[in-house]
Protein backbone atom coordinates (compact mmCIF):
# COMPACT_ATOMS: atom_id res chain seq x y z
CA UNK A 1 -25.55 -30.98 106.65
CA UNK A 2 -23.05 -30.13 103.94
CA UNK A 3 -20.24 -27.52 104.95
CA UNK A 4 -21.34 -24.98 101.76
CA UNK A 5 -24.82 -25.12 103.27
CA UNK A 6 -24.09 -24.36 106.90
CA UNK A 7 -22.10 -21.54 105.74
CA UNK A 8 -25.24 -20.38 103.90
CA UNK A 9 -27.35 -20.45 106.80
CA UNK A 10 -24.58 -18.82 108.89
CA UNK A 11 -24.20 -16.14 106.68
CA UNK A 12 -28.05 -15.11 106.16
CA UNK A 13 -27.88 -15.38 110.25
CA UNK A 14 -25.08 -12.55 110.14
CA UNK A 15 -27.03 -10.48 107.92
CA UNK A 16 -29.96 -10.28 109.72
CA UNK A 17 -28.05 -9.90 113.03
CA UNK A 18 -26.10 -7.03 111.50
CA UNK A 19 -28.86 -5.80 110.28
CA UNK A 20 -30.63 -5.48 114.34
CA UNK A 21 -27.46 -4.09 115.94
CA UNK A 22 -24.85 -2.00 113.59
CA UNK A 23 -26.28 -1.46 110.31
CA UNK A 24 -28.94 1.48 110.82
CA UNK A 25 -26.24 3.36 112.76
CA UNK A 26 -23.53 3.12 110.17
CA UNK A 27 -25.79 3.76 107.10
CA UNK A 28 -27.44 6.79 109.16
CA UNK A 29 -23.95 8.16 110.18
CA UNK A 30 -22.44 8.01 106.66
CA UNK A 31 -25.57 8.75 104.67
CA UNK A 32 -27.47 11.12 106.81
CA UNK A 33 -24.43 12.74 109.34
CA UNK A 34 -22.40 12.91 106.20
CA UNK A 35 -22.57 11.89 102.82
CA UNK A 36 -20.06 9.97 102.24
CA UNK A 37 -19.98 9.41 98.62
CA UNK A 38 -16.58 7.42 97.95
CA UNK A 39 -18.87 4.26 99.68
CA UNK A 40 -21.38 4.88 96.67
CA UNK A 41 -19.26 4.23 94.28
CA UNK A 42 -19.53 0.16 93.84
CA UNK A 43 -22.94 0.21 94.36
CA UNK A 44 -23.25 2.72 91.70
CA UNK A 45 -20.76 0.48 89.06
CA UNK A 46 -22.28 -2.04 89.64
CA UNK A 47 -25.44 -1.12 88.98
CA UNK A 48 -24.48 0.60 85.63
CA UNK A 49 -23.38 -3.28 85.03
CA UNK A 50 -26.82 -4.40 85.58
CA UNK A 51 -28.82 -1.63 83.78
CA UNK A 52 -26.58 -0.56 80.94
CA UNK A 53 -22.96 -1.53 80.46
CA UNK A 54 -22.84 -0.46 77.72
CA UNK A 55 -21.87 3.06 79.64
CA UNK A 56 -19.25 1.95 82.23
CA UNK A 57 -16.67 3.14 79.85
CA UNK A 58 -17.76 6.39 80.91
CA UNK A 59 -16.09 5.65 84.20
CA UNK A 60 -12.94 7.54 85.55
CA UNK A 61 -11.62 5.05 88.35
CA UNK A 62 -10.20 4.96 91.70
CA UNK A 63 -6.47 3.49 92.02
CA UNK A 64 -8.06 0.36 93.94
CA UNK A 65 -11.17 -0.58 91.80
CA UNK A 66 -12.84 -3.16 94.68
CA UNK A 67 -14.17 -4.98 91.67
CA UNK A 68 -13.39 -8.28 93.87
CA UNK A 69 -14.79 -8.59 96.53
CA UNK A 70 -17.54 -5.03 96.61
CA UNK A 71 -18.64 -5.10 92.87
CA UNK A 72 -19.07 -8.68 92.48
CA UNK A 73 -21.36 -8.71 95.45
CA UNK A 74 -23.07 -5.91 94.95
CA UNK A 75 -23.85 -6.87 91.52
CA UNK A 76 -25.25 -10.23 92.63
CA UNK A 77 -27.26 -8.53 95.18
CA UNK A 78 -29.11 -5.89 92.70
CA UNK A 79 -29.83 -9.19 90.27
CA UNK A 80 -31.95 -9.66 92.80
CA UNK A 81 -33.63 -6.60 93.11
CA UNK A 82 -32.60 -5.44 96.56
CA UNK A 83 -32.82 -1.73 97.77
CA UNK A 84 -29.64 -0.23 98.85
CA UNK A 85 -30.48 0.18 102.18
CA UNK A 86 -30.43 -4.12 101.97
CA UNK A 87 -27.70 -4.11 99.69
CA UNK A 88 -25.66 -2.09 102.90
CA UNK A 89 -27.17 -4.76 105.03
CA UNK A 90 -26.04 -7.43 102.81
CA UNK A 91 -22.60 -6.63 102.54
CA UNK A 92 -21.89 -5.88 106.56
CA UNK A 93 -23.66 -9.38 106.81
CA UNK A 94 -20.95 -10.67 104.44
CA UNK A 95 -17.99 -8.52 106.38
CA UNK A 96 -19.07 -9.78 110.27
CA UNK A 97 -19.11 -13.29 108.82
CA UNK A 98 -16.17 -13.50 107.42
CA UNK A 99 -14.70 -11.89 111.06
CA UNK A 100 -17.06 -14.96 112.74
CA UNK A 101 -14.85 -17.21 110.48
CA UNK A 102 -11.19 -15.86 111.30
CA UNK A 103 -12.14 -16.32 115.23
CA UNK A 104 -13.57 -19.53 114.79
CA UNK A 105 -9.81 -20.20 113.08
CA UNK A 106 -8.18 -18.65 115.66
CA UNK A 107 -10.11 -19.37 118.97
CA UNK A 108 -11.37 -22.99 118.19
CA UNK A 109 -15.21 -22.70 119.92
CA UNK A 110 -18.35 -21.38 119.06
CA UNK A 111 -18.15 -18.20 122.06
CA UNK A 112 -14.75 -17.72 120.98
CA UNK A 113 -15.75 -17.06 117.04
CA UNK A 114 -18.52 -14.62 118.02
CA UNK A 115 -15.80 -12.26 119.78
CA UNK A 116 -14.42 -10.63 116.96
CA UNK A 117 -17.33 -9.46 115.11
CA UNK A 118 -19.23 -8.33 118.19
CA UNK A 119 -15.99 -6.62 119.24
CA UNK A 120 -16.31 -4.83 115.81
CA UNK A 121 -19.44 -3.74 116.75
CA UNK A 122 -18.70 -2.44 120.02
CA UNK A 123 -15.45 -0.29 118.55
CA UNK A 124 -17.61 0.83 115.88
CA UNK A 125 -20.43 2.17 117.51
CA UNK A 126 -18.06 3.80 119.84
CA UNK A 127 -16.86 5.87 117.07
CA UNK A 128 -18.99 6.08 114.05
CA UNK A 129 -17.20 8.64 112.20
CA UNK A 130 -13.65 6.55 111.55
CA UNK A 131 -14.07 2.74 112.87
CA UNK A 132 -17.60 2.87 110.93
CA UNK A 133 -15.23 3.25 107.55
CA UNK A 134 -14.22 -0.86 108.47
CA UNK A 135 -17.72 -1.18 107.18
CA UNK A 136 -18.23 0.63 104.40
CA UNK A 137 -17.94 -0.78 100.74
CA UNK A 138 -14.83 0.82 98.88
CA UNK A 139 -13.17 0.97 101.73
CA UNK A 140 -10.48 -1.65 101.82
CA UNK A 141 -12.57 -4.09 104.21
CA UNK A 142 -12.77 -6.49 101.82
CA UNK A 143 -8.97 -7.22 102.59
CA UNK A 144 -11.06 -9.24 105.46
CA UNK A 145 -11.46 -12.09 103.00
CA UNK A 146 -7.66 -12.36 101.90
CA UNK A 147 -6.47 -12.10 105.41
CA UNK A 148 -9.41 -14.89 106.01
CA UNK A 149 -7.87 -17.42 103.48
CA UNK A 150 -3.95 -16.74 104.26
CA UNK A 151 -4.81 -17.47 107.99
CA UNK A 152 -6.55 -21.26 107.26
CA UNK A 153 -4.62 -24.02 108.54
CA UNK A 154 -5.36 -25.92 105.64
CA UNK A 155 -3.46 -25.99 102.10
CA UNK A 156 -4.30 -22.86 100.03
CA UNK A 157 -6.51 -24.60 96.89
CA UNK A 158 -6.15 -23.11 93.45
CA UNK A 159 -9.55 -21.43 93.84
CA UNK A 160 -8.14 -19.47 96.94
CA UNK A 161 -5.54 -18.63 94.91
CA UNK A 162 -7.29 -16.99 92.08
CA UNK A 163 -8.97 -15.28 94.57
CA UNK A 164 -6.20 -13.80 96.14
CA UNK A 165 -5.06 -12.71 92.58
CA UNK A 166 -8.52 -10.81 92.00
CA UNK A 167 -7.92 -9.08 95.21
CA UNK A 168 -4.84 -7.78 93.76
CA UNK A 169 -5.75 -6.75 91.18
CA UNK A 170 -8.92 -5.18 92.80
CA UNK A 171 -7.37 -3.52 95.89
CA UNK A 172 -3.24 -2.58 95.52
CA UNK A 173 -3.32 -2.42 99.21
CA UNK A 174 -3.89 -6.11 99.67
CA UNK A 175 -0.31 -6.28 98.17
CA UNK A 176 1.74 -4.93 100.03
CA UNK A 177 0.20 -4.97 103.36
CA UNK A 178 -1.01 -8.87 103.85
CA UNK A 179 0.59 -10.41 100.64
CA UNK A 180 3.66 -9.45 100.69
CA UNK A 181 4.83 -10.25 104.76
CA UNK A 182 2.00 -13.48 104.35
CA UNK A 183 4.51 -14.87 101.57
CA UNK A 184 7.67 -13.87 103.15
CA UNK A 185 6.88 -14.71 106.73
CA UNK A 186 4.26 -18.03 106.02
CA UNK A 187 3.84 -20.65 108.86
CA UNK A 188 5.02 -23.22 106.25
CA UNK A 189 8.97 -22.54 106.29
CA UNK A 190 11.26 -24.50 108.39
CA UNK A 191 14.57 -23.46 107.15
CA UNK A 192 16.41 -20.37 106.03
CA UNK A 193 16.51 -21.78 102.27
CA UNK A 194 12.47 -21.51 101.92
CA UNK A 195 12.55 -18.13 103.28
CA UNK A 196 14.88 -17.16 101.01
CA UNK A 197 12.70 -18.95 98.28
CA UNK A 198 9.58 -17.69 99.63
CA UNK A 199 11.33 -14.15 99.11
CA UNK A 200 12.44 -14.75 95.50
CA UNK A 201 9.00 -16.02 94.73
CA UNK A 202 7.61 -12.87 96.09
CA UNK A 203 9.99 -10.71 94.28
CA UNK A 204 8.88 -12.47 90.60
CA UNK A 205 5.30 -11.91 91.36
CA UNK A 206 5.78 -8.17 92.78
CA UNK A 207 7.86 -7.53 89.39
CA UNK A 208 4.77 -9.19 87.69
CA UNK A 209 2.46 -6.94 88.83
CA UNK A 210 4.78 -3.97 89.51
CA UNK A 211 2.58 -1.75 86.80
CA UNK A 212 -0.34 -1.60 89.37
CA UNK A 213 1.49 -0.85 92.29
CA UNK A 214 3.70 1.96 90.55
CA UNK A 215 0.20 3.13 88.80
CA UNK A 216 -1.10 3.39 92.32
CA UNK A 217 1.50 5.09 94.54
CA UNK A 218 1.51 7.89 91.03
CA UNK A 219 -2.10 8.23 91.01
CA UNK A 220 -2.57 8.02 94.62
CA UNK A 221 0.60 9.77 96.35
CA UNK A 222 2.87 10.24 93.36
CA UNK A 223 5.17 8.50 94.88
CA UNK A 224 6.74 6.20 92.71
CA UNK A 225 9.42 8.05 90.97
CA UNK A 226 10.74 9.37 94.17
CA UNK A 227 13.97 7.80 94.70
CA UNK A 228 14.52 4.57 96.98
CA UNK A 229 17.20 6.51 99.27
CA UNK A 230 14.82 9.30 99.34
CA UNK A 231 11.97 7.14 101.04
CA UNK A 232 14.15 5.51 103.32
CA UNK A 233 15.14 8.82 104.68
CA UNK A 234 11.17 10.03 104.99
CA UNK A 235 10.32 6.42 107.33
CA UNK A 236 13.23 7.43 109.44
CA UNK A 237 12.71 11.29 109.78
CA UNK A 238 8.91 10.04 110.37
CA UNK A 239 10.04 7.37 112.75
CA UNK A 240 11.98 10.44 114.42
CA UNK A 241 8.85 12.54 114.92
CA UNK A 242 6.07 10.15 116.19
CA UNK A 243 5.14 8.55 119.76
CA UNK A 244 6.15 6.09 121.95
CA UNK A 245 3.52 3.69 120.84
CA UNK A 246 5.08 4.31 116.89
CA UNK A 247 8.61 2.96 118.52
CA UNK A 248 6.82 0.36 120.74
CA UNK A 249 5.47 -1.19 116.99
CA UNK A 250 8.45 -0.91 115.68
CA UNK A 251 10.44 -2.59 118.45
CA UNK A 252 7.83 -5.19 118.13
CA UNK A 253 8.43 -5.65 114.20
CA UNK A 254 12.10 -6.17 114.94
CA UNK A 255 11.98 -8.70 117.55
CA UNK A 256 9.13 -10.72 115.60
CA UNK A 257 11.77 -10.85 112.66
CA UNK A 258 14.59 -12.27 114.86
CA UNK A 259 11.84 -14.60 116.31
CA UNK A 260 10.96 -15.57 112.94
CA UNK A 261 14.92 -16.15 111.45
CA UNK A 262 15.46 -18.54 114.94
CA UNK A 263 12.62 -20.10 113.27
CA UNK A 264 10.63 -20.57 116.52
CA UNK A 265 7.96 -18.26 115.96
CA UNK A 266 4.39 -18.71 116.59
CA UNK A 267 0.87 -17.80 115.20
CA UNK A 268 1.10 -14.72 117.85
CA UNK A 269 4.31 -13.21 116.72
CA UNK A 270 3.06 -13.41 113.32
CA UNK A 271 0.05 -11.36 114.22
CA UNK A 272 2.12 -8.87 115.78
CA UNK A 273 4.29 -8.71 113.16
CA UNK A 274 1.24 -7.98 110.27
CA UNK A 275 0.33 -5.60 112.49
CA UNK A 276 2.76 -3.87 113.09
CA UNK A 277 4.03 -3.91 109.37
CA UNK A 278 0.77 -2.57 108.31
CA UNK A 279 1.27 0.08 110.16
CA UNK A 280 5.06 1.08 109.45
CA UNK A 281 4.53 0.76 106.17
CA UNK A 282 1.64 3.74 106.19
CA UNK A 283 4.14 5.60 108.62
CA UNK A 284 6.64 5.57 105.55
CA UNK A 285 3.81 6.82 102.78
CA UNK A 286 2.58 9.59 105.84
CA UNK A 287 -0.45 8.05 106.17
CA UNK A 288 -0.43 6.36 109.74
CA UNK A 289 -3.56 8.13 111.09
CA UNK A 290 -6.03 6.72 108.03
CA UNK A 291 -8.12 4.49 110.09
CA UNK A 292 -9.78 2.86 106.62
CA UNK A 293 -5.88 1.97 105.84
CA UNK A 294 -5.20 0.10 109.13
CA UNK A 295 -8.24 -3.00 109.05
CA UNK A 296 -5.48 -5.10 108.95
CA UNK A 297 -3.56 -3.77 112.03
CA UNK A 298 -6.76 -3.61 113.95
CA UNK A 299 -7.66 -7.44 112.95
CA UNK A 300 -4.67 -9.11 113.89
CA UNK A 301 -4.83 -6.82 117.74
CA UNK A 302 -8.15 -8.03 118.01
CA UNK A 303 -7.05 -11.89 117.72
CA UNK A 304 -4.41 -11.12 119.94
CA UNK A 305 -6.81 -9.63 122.35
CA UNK A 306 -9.05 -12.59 121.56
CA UNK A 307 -6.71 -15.16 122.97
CA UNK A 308 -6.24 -13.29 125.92
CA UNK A 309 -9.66 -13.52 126.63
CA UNK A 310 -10.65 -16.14 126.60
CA UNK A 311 -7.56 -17.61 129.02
CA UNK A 312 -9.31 -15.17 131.59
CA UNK A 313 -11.23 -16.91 134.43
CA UNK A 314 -15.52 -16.90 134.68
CA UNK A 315 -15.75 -17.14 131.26
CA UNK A 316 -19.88 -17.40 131.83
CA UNK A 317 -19.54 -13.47 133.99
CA UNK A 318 -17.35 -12.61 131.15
CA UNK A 319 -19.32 -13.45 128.19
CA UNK A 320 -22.45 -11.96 129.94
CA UNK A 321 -20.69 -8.37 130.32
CA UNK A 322 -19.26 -9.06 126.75
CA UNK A 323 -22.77 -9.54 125.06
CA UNK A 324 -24.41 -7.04 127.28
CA UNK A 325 -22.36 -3.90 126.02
CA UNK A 326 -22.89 -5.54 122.77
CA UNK A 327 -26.51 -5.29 122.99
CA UNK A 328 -26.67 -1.78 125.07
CA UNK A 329 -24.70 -0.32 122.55
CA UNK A 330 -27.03 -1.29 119.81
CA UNK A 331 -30.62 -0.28 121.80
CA UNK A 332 -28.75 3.41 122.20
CA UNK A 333 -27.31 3.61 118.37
CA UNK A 334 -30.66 2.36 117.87
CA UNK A 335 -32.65 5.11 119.48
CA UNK A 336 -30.41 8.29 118.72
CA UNK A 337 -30.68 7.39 115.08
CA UNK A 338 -34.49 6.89 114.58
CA UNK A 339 -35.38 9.82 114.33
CA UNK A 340 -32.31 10.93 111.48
CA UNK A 341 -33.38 11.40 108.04
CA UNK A 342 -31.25 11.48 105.01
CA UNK A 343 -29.59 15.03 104.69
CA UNK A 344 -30.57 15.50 101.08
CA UNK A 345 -34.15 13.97 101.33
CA UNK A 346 -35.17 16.93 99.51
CA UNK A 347 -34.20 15.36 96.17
CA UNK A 348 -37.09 12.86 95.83
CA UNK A 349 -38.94 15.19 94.82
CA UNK A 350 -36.63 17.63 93.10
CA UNK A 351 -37.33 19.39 89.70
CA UNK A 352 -36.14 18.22 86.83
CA UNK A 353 -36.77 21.30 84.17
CA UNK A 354 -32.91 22.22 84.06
CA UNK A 355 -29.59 19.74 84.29
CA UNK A 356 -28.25 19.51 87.70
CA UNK A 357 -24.42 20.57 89.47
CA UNK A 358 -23.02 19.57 92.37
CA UNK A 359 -19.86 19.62 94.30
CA UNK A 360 -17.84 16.56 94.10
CA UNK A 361 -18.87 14.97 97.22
CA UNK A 362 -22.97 15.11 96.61
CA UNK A 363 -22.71 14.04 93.19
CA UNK A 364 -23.23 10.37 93.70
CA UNK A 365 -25.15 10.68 96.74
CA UNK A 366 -27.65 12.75 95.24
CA UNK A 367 -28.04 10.11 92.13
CA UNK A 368 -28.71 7.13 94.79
CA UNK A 369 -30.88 9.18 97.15
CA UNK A 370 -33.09 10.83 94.57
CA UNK A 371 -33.87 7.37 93.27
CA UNK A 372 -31.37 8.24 89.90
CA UNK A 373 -33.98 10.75 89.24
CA UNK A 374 -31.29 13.26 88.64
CA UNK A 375 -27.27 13.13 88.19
CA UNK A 376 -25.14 15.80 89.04
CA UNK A 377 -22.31 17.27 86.90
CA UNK A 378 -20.11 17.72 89.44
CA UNK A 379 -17.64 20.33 90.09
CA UNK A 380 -14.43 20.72 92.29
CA UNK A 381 -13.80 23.95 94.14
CA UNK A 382 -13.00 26.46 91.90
CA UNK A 383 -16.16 25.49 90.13
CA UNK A 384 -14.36 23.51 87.17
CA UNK A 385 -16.22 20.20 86.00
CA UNK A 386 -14.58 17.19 87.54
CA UNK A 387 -14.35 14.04 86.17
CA UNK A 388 -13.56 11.50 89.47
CA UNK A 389 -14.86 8.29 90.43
CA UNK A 390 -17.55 9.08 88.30
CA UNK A 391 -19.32 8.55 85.11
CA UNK A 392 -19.65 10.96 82.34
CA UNK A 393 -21.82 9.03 80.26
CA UNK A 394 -24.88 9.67 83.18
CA UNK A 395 -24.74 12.89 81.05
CA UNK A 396 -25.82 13.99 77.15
CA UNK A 397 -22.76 16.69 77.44
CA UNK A 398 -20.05 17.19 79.37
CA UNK A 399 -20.74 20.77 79.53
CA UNK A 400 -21.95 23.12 82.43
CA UNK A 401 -25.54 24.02 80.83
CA UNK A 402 -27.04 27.77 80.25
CA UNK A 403 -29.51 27.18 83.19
CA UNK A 404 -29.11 24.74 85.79
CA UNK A 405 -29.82 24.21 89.49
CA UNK A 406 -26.73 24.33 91.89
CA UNK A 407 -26.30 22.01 94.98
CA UNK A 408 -23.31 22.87 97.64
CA UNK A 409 -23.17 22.00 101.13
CA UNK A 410 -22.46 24.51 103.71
CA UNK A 411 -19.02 23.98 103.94
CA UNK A 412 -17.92 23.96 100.22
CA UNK A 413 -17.21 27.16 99.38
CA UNK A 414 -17.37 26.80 95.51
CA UNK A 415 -18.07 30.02 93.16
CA UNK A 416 -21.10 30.76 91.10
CA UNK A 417 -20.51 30.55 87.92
CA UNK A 418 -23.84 32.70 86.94
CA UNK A 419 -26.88 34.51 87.81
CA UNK A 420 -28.69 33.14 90.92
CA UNK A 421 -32.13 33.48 90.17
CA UNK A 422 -33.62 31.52 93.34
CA UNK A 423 -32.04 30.27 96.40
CA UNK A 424 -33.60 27.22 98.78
CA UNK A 425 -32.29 25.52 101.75
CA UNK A 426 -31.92 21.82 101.12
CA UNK A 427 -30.80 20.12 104.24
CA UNK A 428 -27.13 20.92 105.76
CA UNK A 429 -26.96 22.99 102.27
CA UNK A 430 -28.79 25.08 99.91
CA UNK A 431 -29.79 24.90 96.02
CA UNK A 432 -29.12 27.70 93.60
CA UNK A 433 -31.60 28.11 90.56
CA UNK A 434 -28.38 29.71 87.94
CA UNK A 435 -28.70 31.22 85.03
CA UNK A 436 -25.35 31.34 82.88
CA UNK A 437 -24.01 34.96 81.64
C-alpha cells in the first residue's frame, strides 16, 4: 500500500473519529454557547471563492489571512458540496491527524502516536471555552502543520518548503514563534559557524518579509514603531510582575540556550526551548494569557509529557485509563450537548422585507446560520457601520437603510439609531423592527 494512500485512509479515519468524540461539543460550544464569529470567517472567504469571486475584493482582512492552510481546505471541501457542520468535521479531522503524525515522529509506535490527539481531546473537553479555540479554523492551529514538517527527521523537500513560505505569508505568527527559533536552533548544526550562518540566513529572510510582520504588529498591536529599547524595557517590567511559573520558563529558555551553544542538546531541550520561547515572546507583546496564541507551547509540553509516558511501567493499565477518560469524556460532552440548539435558530426563518443590522460579532454568524438568507450590516458599539473581517460587497449600499430590522445580543449595549416599531426575543438577544428619523 503506497504511503500517500495510507495517509488517505488515516486521515478519513480521523475525521470520522473526531467527528464521534470532540466535534459536536466544540461546534455546539462556539456556535450555540457563543457565537463565535472570527471562526466563520474562512469558511465564509472561501465560499465567496466558490460562488462569486468576483466579490472578495469586498473583503477587509485580518492581519493573519489563514489562506494556507484554513482557506485552501475549506475551499476544497465546499467543491464538494459539504455542509458546514462537515466542513467543521473535516477540518478537526485534518488538525487531530496531523497531531497523530507529530507523535508517531516523536514516540515511534502506533499507542504512542494516538496520545497526543486523544490528549487534545481530553484538555479540550475539559475546557471548551479556551482549549476548544486549538480547534477552531482562523485560529492559528494550522501552525500544527509547520511545526509537523520542521520536526521530520528527514531532509526538508522543496515542496515543504513552499509550504512553509505559504504559512508565512498566511499566518505572521508562524514567523516568529516556530520559524524563527526552528532556523536558529535546527538539529542540523554541529558547530558555532552554522549557527551563526543559520542566524544570518534567518536575518535575510526576516528582512525579506519584514513588511508583513511590521504590517501586523501596526494593525494588530501597533507596535512596530515603538522603539527597540522601549520593548526591551516592557519584557523586563513584565518579567518583573508575573509568577513563578513565568521565571521557571524563562530559566528554562536560558539553560536550553547554553545547552544548545555546548552543542549537546537534544530533541527534549529543543522542545522546551519552543516552548518556552513561544511563550516569552507573548509575555513581551502582553499577551501571555491568549490561549489561541500558545498551540505551540502547549504542543511541544504535550511531547514532553508524551515521552514520559510512555517510559512509565503497565503500559496495558495505563493505556486502558488513558482511552477510558478519552471515551467518558466524549459520552458526557455528548449528552449535555444534545439537547443545545443554535442560539440564533430564529433566523431560518427570518423576514426579509427590510435590510438587516447587526453588531459586529452576529454579523457572520447570522449569514451562515440563516442559510445566507440574510447579511447583516454590521455595526460596532456606538452604532457606526463597521467594516472588519467582513465583506461589503454582501451589500447593494454601504448605508444604514430608512427601515431595517436590528439584531444585538444581550450584552452589547449598542444605541438605536431610530424608531423601534416592534421588539422580539431572538435567542440570548432580541430583534428591533427600526424605523430611521
Amino acid at each position: 500500500m503506497s504511503k500517500l494512500l495510507k495517509n488517505s485512509i488515516s486521515f478519513v479515519i480521523w475525521i470520522f473519529l473526531g467527528k464521534i468524540l470532540i466535534s459536536k461539543a466544540v461546534f455546539s460550544h462556539h456556535f450555540s454557547v457563543q457565537s463565535n464569529s472570527d471562526a466563520l470567517y474562512t469558511y465564509l472567504f472561501a465560499k465567496d471563492l466558490v460562488n462569486n469571486i468576483t466579490i472578495i475584493n469586498g473583503w477587509a482582512l485580518p492581519p493573519s489571512n489563514y489562506f494556507f492552510p484554513d482557506v485552501f481546505l475549506f475551499y476544497l471541501t465546499l467543491l464538494a458540496d459539504f455542509s458546514f457542520y462537515d466542513i467543521f468535521c473535516v477540518w478537526i479531522g485534518f488538525l487531530l491527524f496531523l497531531l497523530f503524525k507529530i507523535s508517531r515522529e516523536y514516540s515511534g509506535n502506533f499507542l504512542g502516536s494516538l496520545f497526543l490527539p486523544f490528549l487534545t481531546i481530553i484538555l479540550t473537553l475539559g475546557d471548551l471555552d479556551q482549549k476548544g479555540q486549538w480547534l477552531l479554523p482562523g485560529f492559528h492551529s494550522g501552525m500544527i502543520l509547520g511545526f509537523y514538517i520542521l520536526s521530520k527527521n528527514n531532509q526538508i523537500t522543496m515542496t515543504q518548503i513552499f509550504i512553509l513560505l505559504l504559512l508565512s505569508i498566511s499566518d505572521l505568527w508562524f514567523l516568529p514563534t516556530i520559524l524563527l527559533p526552528f532556523v536558529i536552533f535546527n538539529r542540523y548544526f554541529s558547530s558555532y559557524t552554522n549557527f551563526f550562518k543559520n542566524l544570518a540566513w534567518f536575518s535575510l529572510f526576516y528582512i525579506f518579509i519584514s513588511k508583513w510582520i511590521n504590517s501586523f504588529f501596526s494593525k494588530a498591536f501597533a507596535y512596530s514603531n515603538i522603539p527597540i529599547s522601549w520593548k526591551v524595557s516592557r519584557l523586563f517590567h513584565s518579567l518583573i510582575q508575573q509568577d513563578f511559573f513565568t521565571w521557571f520558563l524563562l530559566i528554562l529558555f536560558l539553560y536550553s540556550i547554553y545547552q544548545l551553544l555546548k552543542l549537546n542538546s537534544d530533541r527534549n531541550s529543543k522542545l522546551v526551548l519552543l516552548a518556552s520561547w513561544n511563550y516569552l515572546f507573548l509575555l513581551g507583546l502582553g499577551l501571555p494569557s491568549k490561549t489561541r496564541y500558545l498551540v505551540i507551547a502547549y504542543l511541544c509540553l504535550g511531547i514532553l509529557i508524551l515521552k514520559i509516558w510512555n517510559r512509565l511501567p503497565l503500559a496495558l493499565l495505563r493505556n486502558t485509563l488513558f482511552f477510558g477518560l478519552v471515551g467518558s469524556h466524549s459520552i458526557f460532552s455528548h449528552l449535555s450537548t444534545s439537547n443545545l440548539t443554535l442560539r440564533t435558530e430564529c433566523f431560518v426563518g427570518a423576514p426579509v422585507d427590510r435590510h438587516w443590522v447587526s453588531d459586529y460579532w452576529s454579523a457572520k454568524y447570522m449569514k451562515v446560520f440563516s442559510n445566507d438568507k440574510i447579511a447583516p450590516l454590521p455595526v460596532d458599539e456606538y452604532g457606526n457601520l463597521y467594516h472588519w473581517i467582513h465583506n461589503r460587497r454582501w451589500h447593494k449600499e454601504w448605508d444604514l437603510p430608512s427601515q431595517y430590522y436590528f439584531y444585538s445580543r444581550k450584552e452589547e449595549k449598542i444605541p438605536v439609531n431610530g424608531k423601534v416599531e416592534k421588539e422580539k426575543s431572538c435567542g440570548d438577544g432580541k430583534i428591533l423592527s427600526i424605523q430611521r428619523q
